[in-house]
Protein backbone atom coordinates (compact mmCIF):
# COMPACT_ATOMS: atom_id res chain seq x y z
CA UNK A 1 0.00 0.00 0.00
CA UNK A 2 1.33 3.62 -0.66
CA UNK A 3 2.04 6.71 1.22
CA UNK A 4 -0.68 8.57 1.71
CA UNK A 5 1.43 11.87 2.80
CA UNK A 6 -1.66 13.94 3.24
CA UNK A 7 -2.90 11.28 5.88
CA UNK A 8 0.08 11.08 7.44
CA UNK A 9 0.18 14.71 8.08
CA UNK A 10 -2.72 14.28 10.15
CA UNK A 11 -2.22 10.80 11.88
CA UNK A 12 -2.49 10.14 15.90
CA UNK A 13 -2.35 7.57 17.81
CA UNK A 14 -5.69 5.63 18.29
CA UNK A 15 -7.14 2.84 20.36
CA UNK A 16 -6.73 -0.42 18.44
CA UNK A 17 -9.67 -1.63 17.07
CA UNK A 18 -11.35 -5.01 15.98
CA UNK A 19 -11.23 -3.65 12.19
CA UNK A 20 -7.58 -2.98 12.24
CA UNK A 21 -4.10 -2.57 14.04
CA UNK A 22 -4.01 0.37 16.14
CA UNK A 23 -1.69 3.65 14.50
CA UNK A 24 0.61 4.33 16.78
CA UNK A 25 2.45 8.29 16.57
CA UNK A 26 5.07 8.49 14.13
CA UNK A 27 8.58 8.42 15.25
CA UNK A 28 10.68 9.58 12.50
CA UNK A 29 13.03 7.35 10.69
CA UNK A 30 13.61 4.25 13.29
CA UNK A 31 16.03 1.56 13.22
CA UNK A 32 15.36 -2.10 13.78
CA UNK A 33 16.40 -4.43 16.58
CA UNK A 34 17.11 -7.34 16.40
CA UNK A 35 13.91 -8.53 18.04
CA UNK A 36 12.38 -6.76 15.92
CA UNK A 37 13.46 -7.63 12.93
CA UNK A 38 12.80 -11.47 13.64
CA UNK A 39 9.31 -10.35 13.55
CA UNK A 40 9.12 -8.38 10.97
CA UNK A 41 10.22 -11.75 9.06
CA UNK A 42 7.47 -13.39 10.32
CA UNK A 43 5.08 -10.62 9.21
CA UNK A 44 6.30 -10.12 5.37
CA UNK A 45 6.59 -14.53 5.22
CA UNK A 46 2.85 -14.36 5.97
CA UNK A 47 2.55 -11.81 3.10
CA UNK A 48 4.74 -13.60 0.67
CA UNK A 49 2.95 -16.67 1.36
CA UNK A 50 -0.69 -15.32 0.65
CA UNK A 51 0.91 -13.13 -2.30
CA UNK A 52 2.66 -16.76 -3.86
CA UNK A 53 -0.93 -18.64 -2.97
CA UNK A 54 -2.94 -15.50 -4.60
CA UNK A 55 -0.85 -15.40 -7.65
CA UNK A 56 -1.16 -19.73 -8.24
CA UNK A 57 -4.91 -19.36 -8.37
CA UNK A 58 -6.19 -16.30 -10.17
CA UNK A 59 -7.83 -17.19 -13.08
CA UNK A 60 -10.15 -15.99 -15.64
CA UNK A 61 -13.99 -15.91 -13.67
CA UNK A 62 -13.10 -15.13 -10.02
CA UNK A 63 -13.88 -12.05 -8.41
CA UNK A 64 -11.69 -9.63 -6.51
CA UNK A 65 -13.96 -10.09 -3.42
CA UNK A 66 -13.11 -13.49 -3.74
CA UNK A 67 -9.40 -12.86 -4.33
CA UNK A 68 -10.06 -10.79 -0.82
CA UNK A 69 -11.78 -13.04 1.66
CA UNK A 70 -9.07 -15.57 0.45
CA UNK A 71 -6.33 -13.45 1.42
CA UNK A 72 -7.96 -12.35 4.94
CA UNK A 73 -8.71 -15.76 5.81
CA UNK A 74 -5.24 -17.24 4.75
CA UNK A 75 -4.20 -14.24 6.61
CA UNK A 76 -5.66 -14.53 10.33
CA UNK A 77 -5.02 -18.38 9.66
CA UNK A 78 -1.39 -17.54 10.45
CA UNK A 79 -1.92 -15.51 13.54
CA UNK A 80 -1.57 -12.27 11.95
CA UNK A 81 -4.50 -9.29 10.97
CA UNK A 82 -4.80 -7.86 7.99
CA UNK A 83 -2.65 -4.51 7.75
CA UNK A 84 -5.22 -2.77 5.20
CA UNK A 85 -8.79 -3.45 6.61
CA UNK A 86 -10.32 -0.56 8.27
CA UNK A 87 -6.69 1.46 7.95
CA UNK A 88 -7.98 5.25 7.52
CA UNK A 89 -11.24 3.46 6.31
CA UNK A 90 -10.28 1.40 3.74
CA UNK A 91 -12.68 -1.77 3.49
CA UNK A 92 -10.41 -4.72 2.45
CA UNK A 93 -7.98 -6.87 3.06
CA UNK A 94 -6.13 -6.30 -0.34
CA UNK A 95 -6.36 -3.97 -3.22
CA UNK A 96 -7.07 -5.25 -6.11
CA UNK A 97 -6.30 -3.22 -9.24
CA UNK A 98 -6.97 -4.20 -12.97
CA UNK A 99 -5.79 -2.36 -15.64
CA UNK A 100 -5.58 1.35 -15.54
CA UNK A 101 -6.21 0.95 -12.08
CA UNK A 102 -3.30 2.12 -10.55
CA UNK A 103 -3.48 1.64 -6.70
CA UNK A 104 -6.29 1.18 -3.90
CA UNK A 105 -8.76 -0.80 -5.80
CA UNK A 106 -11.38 -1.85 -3.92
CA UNK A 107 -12.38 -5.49 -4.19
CA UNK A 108 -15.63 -6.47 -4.97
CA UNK A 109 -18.18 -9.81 -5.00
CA UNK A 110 -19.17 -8.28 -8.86
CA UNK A 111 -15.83 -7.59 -9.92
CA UNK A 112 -15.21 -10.25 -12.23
CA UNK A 113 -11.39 -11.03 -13.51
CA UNK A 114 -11.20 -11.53 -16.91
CA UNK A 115 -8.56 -12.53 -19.49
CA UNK A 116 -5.98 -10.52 -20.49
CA UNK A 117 -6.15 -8.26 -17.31
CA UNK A 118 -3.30 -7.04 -15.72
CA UNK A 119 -4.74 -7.20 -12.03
CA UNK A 120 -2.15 -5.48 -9.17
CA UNK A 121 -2.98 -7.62 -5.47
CA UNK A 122 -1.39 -5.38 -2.69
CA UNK A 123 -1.60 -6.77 1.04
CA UNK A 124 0.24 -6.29 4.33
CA UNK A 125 0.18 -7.91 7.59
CA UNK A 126 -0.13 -6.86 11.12
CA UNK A 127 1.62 -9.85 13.22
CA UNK A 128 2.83 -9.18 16.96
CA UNK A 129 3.17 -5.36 16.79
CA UNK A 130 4.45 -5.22 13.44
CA UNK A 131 3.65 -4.78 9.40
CA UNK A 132 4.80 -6.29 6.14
CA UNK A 133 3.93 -5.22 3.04
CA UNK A 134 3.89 -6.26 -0.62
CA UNK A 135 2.14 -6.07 -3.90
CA UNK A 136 2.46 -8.03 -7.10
CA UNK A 137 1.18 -7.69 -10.70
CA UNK A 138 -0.34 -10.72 -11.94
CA UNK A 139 -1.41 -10.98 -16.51
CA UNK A 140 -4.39 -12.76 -16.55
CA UNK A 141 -4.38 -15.36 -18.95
CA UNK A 142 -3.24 -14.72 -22.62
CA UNK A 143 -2.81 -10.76 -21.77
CA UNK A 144 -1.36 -8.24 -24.22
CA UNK A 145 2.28 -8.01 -25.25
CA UNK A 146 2.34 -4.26 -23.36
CA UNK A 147 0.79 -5.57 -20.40
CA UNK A 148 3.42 -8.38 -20.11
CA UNK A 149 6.37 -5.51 -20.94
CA UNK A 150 5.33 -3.35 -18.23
CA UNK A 151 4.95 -6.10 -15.54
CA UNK A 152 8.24 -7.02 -16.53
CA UNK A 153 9.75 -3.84 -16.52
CA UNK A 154 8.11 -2.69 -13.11
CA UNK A 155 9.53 -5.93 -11.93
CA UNK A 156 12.76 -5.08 -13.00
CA UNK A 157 12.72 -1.61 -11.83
CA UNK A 158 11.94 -2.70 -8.67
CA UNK A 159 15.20 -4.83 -8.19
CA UNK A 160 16.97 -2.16 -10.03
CA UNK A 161 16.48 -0.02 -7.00
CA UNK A 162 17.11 -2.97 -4.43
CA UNK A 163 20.70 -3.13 -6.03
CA UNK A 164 21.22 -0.13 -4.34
CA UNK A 165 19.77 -0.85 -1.14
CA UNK A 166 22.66 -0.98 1.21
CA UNK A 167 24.27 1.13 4.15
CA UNK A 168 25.77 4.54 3.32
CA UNK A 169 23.61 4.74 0.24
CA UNK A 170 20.54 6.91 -0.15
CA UNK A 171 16.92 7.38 -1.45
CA UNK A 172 18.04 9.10 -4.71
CA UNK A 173 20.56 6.66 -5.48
CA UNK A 174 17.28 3.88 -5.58
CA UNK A 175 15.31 6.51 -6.88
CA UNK A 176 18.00 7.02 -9.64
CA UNK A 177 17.92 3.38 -10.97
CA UNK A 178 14.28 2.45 -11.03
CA UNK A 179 14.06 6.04 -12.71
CA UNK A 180 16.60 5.19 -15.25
CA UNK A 181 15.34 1.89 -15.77
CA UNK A 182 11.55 2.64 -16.71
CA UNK A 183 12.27 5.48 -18.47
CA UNK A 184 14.91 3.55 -20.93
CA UNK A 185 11.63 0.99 -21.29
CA UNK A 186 9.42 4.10 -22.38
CA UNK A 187 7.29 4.30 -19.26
CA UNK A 188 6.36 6.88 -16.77
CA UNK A 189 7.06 6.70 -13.51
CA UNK A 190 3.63 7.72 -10.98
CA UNK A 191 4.90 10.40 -8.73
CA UNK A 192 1.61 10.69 -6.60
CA UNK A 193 2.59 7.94 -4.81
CA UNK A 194 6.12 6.59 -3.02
CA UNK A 195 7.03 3.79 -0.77
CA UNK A 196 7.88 4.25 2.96
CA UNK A 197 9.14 3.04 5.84
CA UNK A 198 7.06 0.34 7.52
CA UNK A 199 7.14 -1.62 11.08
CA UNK A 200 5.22 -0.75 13.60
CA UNK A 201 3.08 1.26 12.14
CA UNK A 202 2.43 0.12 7.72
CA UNK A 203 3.50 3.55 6.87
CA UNK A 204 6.29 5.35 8.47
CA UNK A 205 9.38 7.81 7.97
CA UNK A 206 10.96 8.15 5.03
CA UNK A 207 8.88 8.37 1.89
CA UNK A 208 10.89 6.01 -0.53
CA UNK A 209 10.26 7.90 -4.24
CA UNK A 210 11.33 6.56 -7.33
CA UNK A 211 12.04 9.35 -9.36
CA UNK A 212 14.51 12.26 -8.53
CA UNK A 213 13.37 15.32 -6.76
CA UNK A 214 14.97 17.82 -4.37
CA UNK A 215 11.08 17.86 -2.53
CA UNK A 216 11.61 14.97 -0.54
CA UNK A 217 14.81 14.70 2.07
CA UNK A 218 17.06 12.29 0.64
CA UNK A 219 18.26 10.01 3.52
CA UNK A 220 21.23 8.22 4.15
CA UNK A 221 20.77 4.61 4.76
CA UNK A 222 21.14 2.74 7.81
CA UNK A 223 21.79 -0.91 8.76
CA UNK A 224 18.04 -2.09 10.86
CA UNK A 225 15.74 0.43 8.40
CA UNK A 226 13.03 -1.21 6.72
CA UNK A 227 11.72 0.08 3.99
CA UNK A 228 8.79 -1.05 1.89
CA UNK A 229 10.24 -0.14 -1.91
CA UNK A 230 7.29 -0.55 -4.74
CA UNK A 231 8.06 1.31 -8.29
CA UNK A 232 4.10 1.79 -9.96
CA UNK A 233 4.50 2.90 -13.61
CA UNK A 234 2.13 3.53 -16.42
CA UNK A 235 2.31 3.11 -20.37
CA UNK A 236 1.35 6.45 -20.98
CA UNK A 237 0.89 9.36 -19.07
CA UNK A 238 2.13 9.51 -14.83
CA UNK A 239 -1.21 11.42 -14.39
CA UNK A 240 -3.77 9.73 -12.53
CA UNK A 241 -7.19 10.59 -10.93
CA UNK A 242 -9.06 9.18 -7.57
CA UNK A 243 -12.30 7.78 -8.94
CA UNK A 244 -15.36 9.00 -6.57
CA UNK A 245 -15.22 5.72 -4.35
CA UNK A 246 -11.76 8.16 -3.00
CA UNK A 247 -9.74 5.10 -2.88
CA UNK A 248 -9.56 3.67 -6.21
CA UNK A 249 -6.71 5.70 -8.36
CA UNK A 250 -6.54 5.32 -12.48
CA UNK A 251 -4.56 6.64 -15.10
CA UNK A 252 -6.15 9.85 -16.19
CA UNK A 253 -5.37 8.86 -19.88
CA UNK A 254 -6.79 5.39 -19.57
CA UNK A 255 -3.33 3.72 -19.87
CA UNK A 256 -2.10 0.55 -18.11
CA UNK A 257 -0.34 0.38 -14.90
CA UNK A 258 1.61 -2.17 -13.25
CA UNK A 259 3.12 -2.19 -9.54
CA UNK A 260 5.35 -4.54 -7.65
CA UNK A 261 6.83 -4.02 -3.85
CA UNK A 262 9.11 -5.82 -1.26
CA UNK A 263 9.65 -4.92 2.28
CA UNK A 264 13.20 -5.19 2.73
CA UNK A 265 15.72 -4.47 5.99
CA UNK A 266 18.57 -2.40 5.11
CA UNK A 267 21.95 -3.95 5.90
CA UNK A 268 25.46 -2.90 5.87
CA UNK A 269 26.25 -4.39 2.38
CA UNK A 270 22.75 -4.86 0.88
CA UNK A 271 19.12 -5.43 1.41
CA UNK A 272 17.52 -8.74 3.03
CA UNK A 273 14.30 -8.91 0.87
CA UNK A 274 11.73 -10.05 4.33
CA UNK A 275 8.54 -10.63 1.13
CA UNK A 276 11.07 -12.78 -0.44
CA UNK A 277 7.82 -15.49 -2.42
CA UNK A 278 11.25 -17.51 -3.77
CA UNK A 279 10.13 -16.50 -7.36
């Protein structure tokens, strides 16, 4: 899930509630112990597990409240809550996003899947204290050469910027290489929306952008961050548009978009990737 910065602006701490993990003040950029991180391992496995299950049975016919329930279920099965339900309102588990659909589709019992779709599944998990996050694209069936090219290349962009995940680097040198990357492919890079820090709470200190800019503070990183990294590019335009549900976000042109995102830990000569699927 992205940064919402205009949420963020305005987030306090809250009692925790039975439709989601409670949001806890934020705390600037923290770093990870080691108890810490062990959980955060467990967290993103739980996500890379539902993520791997999700992306072995979509086909053709389902429904993206289907896709949901599956994921929450699979979900609390392994001790953890769902990171997205009832976080600033939001009403699912996942978001599900076909086609233009950039980010924070809302799934839905009618919402049929069809062939050829490029459908974006975004979870997280909220397991002992702590998130993980991840999203994947998944091409439906037989779908379009373009649609298979900008999965790919979203894909790669993504691990573009994880090659320079390490200690001593900083947020412009990822935001540098997926950048570089997508734009050598003849995409745009969306610039609405950025990673972020995750752990206790899913979105934290620093916003994680993948596109240069002298806007956002361009931090040095630190062995114990944890960052959740996710590169969302369109075919045409970067403009998008918040449909009137206010969650659902498409390319104002119509164009497809594709998204893919790890949580990772920052360490001193690389990145442990915590969603690792094994894929």
């Amino acid at each position: 899930m992205n940064l919402f910065s205009e949420l963020l602006a305005t987030t306090k701490a809250s009692q925790a509630t039975a439709t989601g993990p409670r949001i806890q003040k934020r705390r600037g950029v923290e770093i990870k112990s080691a108890r810490e991180v062990k959980i955060m391992r467990q967290a993103s496995a739980i996500v890379a597990t539902v993520l791997r299950e999700i992306m072995s049975m979509v086909e053709p016919g389902q429904t993206t409240g289907e896709l949901d329930a599956y994921a929450e279920r699979r979900i609390r099965e392994m001790g953890a809550t769902p990171s997205f339900k009832g976080y600033h309102g939001f009403p699912a588990s996942i978001c599900a996003s076909i086609n233009h659909e950039v980010v924070h589709g809302i799934p839905n019992k009618k919402r049929v899947i069809h062939k050829g779709d490029l459908l974006k599944v975004d979870t997280g998990a909220y397991f002992e204290g702590y998130h993980g996050d991840s999203c994947v694209t998944i091409c439906v069936g037989e779908a379009s050469d373009l649609a298979q090219t900008l999965s790919r290349v979203a894909r790669e962009s993504l691990m573009a910027g994880l090659a320079q995940v390490k200690a001593g680097n900083t947020l412009l040198d990822i935001a540098g290489a997926v950048e570089d990357h997508v734009k050598a492919n003849g995409f745009s890079v969306v610039e609405d929306y950025t990673g972020h820090g995750v752990g206790r709470n899913l979105h934290e200190e620093p916003s994680v952008f993948n596109f240069r800019t002298d806007e956002l503070p361009n931090v040095t990183l630190r062995p114990g961050m944890t960052l959740a990294i996710e590169p969302i590019l369109n075919a045409g335009s970067k403009a998008c548009r918040t449909l009137n549900d206010r969650w659902t976000v498409v390319t104002r042109d119509g164009s497809l978009s594709a998204q893919w995102e790890h949580t990772v830990l920052v360490t001193s000569d690389g990145c442990e990737i915590l969603t690792d699927r094994g894929d």
